[in-house]
C-alpha atoms as a PDB file:
ATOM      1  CA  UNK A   1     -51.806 -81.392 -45.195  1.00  0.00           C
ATOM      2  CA  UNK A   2     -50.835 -77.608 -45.044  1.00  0.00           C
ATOM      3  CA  UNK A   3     -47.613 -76.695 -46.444  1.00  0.00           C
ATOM      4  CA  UNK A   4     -48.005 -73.469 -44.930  1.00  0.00           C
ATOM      5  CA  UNK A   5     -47.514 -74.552 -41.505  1.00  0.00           C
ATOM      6  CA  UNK A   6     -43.486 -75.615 -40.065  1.00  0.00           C
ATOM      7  CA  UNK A   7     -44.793 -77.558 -37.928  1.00  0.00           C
ATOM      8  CA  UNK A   8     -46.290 -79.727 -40.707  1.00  0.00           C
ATOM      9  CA  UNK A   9     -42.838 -80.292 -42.241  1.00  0.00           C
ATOM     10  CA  UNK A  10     -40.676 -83.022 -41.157  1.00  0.00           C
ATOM     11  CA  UNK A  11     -37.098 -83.750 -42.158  1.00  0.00           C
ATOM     12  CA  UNK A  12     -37.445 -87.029 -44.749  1.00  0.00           C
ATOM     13  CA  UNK A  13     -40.541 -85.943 -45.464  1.00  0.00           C
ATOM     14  CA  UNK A  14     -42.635 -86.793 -48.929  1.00  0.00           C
ATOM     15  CA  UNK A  15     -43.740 -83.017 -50.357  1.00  0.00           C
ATOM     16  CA  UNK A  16     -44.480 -81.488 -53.799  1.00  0.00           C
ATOM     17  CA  UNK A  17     -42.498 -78.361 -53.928  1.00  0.00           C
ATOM     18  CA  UNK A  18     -43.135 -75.550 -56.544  1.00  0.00           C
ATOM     19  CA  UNK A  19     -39.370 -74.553 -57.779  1.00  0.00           C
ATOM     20  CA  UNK A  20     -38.543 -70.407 -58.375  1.00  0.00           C
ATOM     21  CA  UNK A  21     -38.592 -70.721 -61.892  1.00  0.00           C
ATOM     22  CA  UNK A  22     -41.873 -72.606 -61.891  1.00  0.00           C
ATOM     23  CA  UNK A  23     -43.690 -70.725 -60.003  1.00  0.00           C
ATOM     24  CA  UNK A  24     -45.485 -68.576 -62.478  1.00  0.00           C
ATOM     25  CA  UNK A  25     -46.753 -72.354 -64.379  1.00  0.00           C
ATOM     26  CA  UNK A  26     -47.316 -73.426 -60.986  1.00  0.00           C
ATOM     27  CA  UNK A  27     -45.374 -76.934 -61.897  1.00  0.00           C
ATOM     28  CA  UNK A  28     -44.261 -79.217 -58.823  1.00  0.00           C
ATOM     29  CA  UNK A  29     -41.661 -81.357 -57.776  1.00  0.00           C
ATOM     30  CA  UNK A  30     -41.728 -84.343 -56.114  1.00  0.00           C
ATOM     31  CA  UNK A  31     -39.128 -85.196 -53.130  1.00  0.00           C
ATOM     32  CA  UNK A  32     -37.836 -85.597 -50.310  1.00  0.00           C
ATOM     33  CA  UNK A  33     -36.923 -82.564 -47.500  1.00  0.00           C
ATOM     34  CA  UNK A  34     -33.294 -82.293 -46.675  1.00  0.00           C
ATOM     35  CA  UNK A  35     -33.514 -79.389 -45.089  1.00  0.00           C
ATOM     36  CA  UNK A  36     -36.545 -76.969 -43.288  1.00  0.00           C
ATOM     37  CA  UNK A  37     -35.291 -73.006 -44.383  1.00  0.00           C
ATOM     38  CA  UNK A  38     -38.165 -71.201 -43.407  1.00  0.00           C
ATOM     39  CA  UNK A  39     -37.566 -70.040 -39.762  1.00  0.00           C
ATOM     40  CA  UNK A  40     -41.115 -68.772 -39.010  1.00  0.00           C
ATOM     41  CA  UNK A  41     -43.614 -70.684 -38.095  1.00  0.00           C
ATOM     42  CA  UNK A  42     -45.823 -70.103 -40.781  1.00  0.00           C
ATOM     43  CA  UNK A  43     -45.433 -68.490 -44.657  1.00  0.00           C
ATOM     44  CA  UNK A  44     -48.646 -67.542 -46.886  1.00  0.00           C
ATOM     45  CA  UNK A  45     -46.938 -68.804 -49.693  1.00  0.00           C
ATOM     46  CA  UNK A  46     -45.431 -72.299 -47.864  1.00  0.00           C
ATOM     47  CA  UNK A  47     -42.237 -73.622 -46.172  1.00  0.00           C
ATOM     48  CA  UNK A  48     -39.350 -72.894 -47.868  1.00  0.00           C
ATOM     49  CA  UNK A  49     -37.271 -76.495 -48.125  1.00  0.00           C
ATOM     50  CA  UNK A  50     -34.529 -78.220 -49.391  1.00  0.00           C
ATOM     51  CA  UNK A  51     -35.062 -81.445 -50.973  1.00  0.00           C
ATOM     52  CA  UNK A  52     -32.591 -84.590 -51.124  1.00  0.00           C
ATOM     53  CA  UNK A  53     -32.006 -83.586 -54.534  1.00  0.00           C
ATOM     54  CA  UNK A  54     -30.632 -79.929 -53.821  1.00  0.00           C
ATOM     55  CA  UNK A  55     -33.585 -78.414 -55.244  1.00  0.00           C
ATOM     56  CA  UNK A  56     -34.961 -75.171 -53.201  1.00  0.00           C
ATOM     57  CA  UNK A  57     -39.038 -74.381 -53.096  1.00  0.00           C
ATOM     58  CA  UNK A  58     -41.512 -74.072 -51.319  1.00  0.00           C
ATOM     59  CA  UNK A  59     -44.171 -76.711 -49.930  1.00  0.00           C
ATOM     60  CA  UNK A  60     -46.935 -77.025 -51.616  1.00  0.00           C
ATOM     61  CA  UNK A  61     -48.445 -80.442 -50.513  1.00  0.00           C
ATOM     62  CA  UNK A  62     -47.321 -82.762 -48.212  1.00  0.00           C
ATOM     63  CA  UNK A  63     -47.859 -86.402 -49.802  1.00  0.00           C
ATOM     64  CA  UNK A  64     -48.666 -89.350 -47.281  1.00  0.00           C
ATOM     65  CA  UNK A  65     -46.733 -92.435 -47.759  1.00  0.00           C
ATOM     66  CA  UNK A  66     -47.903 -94.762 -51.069  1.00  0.00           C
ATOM     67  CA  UNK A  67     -49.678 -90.935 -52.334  1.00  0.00           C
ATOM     68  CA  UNK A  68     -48.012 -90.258 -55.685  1.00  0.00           C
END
């Protein structure tokens, strides 16, 4: 699914996020969203989150249950 799209995003949700220092090596990280920070309803680059962790990205894929 589109991690460009808000309405996508769900609190609890499964998402690989790309991290501000990672975004130049593109690497992801795996969580869970805490929080939705992204106000509009869309972003070109993807929905800015916070995960359960505390770590702060953007969405890059939302992951179905049992996808790893």
């Amino acid at each position: 699914m589109d991690g460009k799209k808000r309405s996508n995003i769900k609190i609890g949700g499964h998402v690989n996020i790309v991290l501000k220092e990672d975004q130049r090596t593109g690497d992801l990280t795996e969580g869970f969203v805490d929080k939705i920070l992204t106000k509009s309803p869309n972003h070109p680059h993807g929905i800015k989150v916070r995960l359960e962790t505390g770590e702060v990205g953007r969405v890059k894929q939302i992951l179905e249950d049992g996808e790893f």
